[in-house]
Protein backbone atom coordinates (compact mmCIF):
# COMPACT_ATOMS: atom_id res chain seq x y z
CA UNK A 1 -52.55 -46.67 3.87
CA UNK A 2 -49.21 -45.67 1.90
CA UNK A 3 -47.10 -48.59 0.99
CA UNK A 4 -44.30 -46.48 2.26
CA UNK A 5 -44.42 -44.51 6.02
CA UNK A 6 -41.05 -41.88 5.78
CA UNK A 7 -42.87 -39.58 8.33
CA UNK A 8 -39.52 -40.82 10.84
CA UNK A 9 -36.97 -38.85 7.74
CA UNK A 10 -36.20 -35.83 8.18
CA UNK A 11 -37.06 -34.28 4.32
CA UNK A 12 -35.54 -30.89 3.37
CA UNK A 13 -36.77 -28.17 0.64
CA UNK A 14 -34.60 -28.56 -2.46
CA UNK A 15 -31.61 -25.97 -2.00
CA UNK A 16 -30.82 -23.70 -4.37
CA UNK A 17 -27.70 -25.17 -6.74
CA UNK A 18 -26.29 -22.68 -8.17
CA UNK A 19 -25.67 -18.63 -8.16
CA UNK A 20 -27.59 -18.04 -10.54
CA UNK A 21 -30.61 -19.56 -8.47
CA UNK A 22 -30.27 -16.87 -5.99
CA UNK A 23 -32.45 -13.60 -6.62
CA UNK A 24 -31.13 -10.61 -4.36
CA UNK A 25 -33.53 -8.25 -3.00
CA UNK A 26 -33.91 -5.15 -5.35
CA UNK A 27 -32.05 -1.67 -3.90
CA UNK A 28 -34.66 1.30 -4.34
CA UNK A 29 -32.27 3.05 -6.84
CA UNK A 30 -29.35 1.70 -8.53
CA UNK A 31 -29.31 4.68 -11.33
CA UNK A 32 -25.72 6.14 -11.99
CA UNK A 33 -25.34 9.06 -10.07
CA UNK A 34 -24.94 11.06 -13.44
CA UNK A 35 -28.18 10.41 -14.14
CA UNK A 36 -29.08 13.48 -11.69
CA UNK A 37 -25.46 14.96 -10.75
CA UNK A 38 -22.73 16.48 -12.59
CA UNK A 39 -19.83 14.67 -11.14
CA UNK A 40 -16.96 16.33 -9.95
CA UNK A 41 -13.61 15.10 -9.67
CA UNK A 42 -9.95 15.35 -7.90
CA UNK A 43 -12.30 16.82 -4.66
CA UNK A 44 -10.23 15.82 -1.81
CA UNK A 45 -10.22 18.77 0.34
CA UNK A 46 -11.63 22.42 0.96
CA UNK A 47 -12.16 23.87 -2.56
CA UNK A 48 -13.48 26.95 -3.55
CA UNK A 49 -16.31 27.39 -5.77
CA UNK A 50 -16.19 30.89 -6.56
CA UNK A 51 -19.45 32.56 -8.46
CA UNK A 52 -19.08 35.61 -10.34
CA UNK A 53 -22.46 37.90 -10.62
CA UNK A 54 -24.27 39.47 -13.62
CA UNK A 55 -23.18 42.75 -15.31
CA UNK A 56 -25.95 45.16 -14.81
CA UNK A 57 -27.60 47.90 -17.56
CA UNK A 58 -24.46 48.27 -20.16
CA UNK A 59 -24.69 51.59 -22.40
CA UNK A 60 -25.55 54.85 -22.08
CA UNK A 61 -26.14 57.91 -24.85
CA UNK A 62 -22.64 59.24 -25.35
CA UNK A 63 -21.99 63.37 -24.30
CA UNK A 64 -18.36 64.92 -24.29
CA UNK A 65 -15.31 63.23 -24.15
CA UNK A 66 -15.75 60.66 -21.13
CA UNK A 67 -17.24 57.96 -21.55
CA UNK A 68 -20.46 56.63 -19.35
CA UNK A 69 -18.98 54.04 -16.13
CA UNK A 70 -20.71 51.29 -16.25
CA UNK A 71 -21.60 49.14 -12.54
CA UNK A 72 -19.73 46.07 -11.76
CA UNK A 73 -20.36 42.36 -10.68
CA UNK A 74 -20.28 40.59 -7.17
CA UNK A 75 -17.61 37.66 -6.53
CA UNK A 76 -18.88 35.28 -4.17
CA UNK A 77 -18.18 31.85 -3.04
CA UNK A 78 -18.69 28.15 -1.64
CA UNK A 79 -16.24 25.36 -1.05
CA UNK A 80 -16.42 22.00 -1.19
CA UNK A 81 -16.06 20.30 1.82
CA UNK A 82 -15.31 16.47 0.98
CA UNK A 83 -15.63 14.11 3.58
CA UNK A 84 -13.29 10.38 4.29
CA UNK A 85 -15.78 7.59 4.35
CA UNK A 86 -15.22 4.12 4.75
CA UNK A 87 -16.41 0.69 6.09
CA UNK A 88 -15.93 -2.70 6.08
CA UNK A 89 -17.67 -6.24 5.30
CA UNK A 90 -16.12 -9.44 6.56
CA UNK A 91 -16.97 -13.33 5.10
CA UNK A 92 -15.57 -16.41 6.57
CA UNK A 93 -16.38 -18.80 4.54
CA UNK A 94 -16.63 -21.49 7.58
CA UNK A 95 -20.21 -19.99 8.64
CA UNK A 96 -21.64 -21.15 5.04
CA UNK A 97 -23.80 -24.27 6.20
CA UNK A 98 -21.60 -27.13 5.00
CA UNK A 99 -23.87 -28.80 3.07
CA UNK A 100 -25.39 -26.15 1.37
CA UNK A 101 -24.33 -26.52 -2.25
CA UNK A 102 -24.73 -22.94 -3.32
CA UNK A 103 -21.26 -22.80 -1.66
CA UNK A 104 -20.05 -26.69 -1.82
CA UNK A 105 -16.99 -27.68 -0.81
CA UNK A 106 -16.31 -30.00 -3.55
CA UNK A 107 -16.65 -27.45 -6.49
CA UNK A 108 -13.39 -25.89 -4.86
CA UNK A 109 -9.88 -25.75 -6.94
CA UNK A 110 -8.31 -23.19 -4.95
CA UNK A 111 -6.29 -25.46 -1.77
CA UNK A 112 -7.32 -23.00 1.11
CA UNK A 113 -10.76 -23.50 1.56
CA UNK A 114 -11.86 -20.43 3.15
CA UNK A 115 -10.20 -18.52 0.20
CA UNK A 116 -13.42 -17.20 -1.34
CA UNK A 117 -12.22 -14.39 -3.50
CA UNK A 118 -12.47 -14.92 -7.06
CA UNK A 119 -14.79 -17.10 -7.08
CA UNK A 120 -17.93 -16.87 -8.82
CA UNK A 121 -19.98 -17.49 -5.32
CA UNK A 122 -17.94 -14.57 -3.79
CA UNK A 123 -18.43 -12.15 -7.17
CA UNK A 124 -22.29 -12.44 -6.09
CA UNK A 125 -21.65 -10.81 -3.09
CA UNK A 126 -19.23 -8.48 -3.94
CA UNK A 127 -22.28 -6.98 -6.94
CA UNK A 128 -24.43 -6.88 -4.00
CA UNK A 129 -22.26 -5.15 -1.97
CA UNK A 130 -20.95 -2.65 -4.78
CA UNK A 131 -25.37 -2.06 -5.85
CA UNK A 132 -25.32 -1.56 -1.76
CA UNK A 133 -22.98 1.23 -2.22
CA UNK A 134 -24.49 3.04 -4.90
CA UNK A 135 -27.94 3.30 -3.01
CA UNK A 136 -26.52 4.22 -0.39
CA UNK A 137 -24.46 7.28 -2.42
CA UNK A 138 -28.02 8.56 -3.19
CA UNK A 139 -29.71 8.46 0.78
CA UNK A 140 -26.75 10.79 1.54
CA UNK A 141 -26.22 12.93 -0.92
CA UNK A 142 -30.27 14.22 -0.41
CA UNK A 143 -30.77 13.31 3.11
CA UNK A 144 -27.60 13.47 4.74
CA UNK A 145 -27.42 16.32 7.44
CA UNK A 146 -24.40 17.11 10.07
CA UNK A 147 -26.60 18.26 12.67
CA UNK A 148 -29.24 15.91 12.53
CA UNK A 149 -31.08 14.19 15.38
CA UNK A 150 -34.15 11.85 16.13
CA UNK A 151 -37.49 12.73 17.00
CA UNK A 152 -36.66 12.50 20.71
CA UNK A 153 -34.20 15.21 20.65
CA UNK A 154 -36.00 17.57 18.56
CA UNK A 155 -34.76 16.28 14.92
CA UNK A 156 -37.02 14.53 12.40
CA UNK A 157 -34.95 10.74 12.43
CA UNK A 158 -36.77 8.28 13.13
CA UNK A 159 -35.93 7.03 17.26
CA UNK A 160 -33.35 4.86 17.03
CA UNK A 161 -31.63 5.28 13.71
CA UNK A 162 -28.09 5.31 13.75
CA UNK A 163 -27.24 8.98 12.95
CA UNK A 164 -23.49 8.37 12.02
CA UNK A 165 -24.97 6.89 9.19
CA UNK A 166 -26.04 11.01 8.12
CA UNK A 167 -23.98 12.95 9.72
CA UNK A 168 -20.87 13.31 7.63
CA UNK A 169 -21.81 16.15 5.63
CA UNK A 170 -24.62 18.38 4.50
CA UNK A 171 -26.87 16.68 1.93
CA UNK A 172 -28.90 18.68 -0.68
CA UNK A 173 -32.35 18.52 1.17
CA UNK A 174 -30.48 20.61 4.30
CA UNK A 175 -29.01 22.95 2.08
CA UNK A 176 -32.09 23.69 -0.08
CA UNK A 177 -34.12 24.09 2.74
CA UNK A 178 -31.70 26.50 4.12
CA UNK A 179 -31.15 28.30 0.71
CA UNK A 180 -34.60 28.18 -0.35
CA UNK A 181 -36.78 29.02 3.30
CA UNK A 182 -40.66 29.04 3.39
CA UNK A 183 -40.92 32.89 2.75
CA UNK A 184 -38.47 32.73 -0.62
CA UNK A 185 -40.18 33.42 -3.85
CA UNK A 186 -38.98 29.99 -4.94
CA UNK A 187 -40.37 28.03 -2.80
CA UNK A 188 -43.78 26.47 -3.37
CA UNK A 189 -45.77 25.08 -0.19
CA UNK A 190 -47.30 21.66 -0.56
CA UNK A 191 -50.10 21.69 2.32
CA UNK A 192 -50.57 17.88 2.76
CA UNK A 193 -47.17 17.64 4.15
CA UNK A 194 -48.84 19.89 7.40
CA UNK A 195 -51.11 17.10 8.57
CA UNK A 196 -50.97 16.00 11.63
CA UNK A 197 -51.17 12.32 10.24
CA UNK A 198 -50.46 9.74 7.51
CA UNK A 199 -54.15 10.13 6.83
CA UNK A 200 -53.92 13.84 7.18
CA UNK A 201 -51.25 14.08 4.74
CA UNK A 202 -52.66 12.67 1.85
CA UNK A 203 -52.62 14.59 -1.20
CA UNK A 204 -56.17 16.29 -2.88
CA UNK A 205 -57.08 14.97 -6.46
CA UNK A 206 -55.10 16.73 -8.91
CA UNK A 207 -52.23 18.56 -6.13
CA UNK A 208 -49.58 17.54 -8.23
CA UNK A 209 -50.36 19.30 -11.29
CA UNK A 210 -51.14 22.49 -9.25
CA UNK A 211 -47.12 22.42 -7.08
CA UNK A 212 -45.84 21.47 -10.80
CA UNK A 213 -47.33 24.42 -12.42
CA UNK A 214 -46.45 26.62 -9.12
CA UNK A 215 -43.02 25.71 -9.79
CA UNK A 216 -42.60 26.57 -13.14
CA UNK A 217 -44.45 29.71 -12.80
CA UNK A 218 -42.07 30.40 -9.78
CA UNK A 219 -38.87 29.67 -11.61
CA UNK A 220 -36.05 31.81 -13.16
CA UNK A 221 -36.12 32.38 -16.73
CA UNK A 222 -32.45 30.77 -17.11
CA UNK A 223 -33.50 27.65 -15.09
CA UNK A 224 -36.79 26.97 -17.35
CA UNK A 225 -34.56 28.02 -20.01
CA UNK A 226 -32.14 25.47 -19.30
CA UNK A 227 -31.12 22.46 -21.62
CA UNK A 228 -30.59 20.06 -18.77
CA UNK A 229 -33.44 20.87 -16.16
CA UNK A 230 -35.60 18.66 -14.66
CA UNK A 231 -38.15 18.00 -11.74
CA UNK A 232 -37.11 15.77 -9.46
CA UNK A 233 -40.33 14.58 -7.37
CA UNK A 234 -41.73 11.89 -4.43
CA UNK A 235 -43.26 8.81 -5.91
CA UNK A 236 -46.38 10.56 -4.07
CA UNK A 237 -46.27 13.35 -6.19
CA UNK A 238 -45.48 11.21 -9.37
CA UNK A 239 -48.55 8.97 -8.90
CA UNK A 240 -50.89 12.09 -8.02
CA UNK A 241 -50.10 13.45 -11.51
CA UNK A 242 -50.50 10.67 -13.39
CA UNK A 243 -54.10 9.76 -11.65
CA UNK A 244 -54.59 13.26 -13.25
CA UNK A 245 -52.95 12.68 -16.98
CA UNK A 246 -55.42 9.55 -16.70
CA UNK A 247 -58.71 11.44 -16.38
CA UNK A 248 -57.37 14.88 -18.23
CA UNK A 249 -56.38 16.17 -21.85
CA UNK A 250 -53.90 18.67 -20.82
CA UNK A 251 -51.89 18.34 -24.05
CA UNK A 252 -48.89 17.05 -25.69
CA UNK A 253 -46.47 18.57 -22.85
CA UNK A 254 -48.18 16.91 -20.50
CA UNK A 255 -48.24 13.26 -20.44
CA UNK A 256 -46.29 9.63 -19.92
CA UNK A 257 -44.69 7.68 -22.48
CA UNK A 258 -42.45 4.89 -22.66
CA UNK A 259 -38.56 5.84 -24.18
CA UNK A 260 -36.30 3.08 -24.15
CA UNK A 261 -39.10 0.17 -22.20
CA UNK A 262 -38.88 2.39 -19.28
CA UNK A 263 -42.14 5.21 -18.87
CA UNK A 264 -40.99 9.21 -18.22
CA UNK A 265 -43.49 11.88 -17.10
CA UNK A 266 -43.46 15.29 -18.44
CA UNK A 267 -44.72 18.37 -17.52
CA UNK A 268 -44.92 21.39 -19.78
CA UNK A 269 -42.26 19.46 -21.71
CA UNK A 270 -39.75 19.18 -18.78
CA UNK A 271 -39.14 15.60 -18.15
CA UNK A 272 -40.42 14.73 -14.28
CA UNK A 273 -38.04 12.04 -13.30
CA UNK A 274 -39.52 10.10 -9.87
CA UNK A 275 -37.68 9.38 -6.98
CA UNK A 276 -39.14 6.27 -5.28
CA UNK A 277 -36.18 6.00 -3.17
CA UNK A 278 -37.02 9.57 -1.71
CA UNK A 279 -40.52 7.90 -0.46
CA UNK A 280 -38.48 4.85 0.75
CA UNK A 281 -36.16 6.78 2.84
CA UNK A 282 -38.87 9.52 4.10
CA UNK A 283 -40.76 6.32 5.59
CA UNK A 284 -37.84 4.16 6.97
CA UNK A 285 -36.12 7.28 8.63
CA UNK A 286 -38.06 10.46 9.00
CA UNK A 287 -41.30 8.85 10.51
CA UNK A 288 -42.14 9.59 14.35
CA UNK A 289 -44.94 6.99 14.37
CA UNK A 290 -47.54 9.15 13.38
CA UNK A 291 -46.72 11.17 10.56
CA UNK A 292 -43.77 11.66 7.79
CA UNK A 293 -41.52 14.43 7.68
CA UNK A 294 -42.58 16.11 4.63
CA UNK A 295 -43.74 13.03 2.75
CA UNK A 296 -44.14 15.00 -0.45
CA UNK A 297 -41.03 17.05 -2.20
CA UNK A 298 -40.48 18.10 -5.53
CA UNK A 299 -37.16 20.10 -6.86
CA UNK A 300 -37.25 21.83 -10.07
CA UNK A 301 -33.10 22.55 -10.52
CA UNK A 302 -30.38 21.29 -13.46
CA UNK A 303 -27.89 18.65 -13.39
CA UNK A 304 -25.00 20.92 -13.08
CA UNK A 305 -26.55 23.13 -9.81
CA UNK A 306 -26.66 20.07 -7.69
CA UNK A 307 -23.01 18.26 -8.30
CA UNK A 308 -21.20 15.54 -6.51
CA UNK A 309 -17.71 16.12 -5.36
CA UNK A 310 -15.36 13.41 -4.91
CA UNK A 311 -12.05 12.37 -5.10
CA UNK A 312 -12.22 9.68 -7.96
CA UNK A 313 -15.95 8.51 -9.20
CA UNK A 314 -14.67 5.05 -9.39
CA UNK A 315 -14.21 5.28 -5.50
CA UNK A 316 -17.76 5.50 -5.23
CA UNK A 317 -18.26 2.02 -5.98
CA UNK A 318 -14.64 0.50 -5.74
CA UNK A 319 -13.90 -2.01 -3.17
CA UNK A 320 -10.42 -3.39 -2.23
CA UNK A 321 -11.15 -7.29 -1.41
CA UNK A 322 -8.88 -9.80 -0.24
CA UNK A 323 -8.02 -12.61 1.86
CA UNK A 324 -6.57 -12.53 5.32
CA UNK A 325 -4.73 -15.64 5.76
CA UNK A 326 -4.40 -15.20 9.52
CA UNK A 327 -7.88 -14.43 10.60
CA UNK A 328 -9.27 -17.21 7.65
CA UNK A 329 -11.63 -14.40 6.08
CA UNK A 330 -12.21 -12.90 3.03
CA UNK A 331 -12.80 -8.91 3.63
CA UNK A 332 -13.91 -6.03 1.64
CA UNK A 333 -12.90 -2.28 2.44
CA UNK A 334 -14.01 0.70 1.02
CA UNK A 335 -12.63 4.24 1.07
CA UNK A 336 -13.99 7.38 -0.77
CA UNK A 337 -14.21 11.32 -0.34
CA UNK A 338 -17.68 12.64 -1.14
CA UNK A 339 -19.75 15.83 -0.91
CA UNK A 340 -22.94 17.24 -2.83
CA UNK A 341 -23.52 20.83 -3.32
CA UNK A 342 -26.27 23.27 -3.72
CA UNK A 343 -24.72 25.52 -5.72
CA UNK A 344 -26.95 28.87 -6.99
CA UNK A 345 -30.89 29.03 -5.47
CA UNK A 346 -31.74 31.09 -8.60
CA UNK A 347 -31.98 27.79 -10.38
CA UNK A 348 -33.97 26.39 -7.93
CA UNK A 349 -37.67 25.85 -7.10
CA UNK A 350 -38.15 24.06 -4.13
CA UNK A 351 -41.51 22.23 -3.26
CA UNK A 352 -41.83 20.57 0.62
């Protein structure tokens, strides 16, 4: 027998010590927004966007005295349509555990305890809240949509989601599929998405590479022409192509390499940049139980045709933190104007 029984103590898992102990679940995309947006700034209400047309056939054979009238060129427009958001996050430092020493008492200079901000315990959860923001940014500027509603009421969100969470303006999936409808020439159907289950909607062996090369056949000379275009595509479509890269010798435009430690896909020598958060948010949100709502989409488009509006970028990820004496807690606010816009469908291809 042991020469000591402790089975009457009451033992406890060493605690974490310190902040730098503590490993924060990963966001599904932290990129800066300019990685896929031009950003546009000093948005704070209705703007117009105003789109002058092409010049037509310029130049006829001269004969007499008057010269040949030449056609003219369509103004049209869009505004910007910036939305308030806010919210609010609230600590009291009094629900920490009091002996758990990520947060001890005992470390603490500052001579009102619950007084959390500026410390470096509180600066954790401030970065987690400002990485919270940013991912968040993305979900609605894509999925956002002001009429939406859940499966139940004939909309594709998921029963039960909180739809004030989308609502606030028109993200870029509603607009493109408005823009860009199933009968437009530049719009390429991906079949899988049809199936009546997840099963069902599994993409064929080599899909991707077919929609890719759809798109690009599809698309306007000045979008493939285009310094700064790019395919934005599902994780689902991503991994398709690559299982075909792996078992095909389709050249040096098409293939994966590693720039920088992290790996891009190309395709025809456009870069194919994934969204995994797409998947993330087409699973969490858009799923009726059975099936996805269009599990795979691809958008072949430029940086500058799908811009973010917004009062100040540094809103986007600003928060205003301090202490209320009075109520004993330690608060962050946030305030920002935002808005995303499809801008000309020309320089779009659109696969769902």
């Amino acid at each position: 027998m042991a020469l000591i029984n402790a089975d009457a103590l009451t033992l406890n898992a060493r605690e974490a010590e310190t902040v730098s102990e503590v490993i924060f679940q990963r966001v599904f995309n932290d990129s800066d927004l300019a990685e896929f947006h031009e950003i546009e700034t000093g948005i704070d209400v209705k703007t117009q966007i105003a789109f002058a047309g092409r010049l037509g056939l310029l130049g006829k054979k001269a004969s007499g005295c008057t010269p040949n009238e030449a056609g003219g060129f369509e103004l049209t427009e869009k505004f910007w349509t910036p939305v308030l958001e806010d919210f609010r996050i609230k600590h009291c430092q009094n629900d920490m555990p009091a002996l758990l020493k990520l947060f001890r008492k005992s470390q603490r200079i500052n001579p009102d305890f619950f007084d959390a901000v500026g410390t470096q315990e509180f600066g954790v959860i401030i970065s987690a809240v400002e990485t919270a923001m940013l991912e968040n940014m993305h979900r609605k500027i894509w999925f956002n949509d002001t009429a939406a509603e859940t499966i139940a009421d004939g909309g594709v969100f998921k029963n039960g989601t909180d739809l004030g969470y989308f609502d606030s303006f028109d993200g870029l999936f509603k607009q493109i599929y408005t823009e860009v409808p199933s009968n437009a020439l530049n719009r390429v159907t991906i079949s899988a998405n049809a199936g009546d289950s997840y099963a069902n909607q599994a993409l064929p062996e080599d899909a991707a590479l077919a929609i890719f090369e759809k798109m690009v056949t599809a698309a306007d000379e000045r979008l493939v022409s285009a310094e700064d275009n790019f395919i934005l595509a599902t994780r689902s479509l991503a991994d398709n192509y690559r299982a075909t890269l792996r078992n095909k010798n389709l050249g040096s435009g098409f293939l994966e390499v590693v720039e920088e430690g992290r790996p891009k896909l190309y395709f025809d020598g456009i870069e194919v940049k994934v969204r995994y958060d797409w998947d993330r948010y087409i699973k969490t949100y858009q799923d009726n139980g059975t099936k996805w709502n269009l599990p795979h989409r691809a958008v072949f488009t430029t940086k500058s045709n799908i811009p973010v509006g917004t009062l100040s970028e540094e809103d986007l990820t600003k928060l205003d933190v301090f202490y209320d004496k009075t109520l004993k807690t330690n608060i962050m606010d946030a305030a920002y104007t935002i808005d995303a816009k499809h801008l000309e469908s020309y320089m779009t291809v659109a696969a769902y």
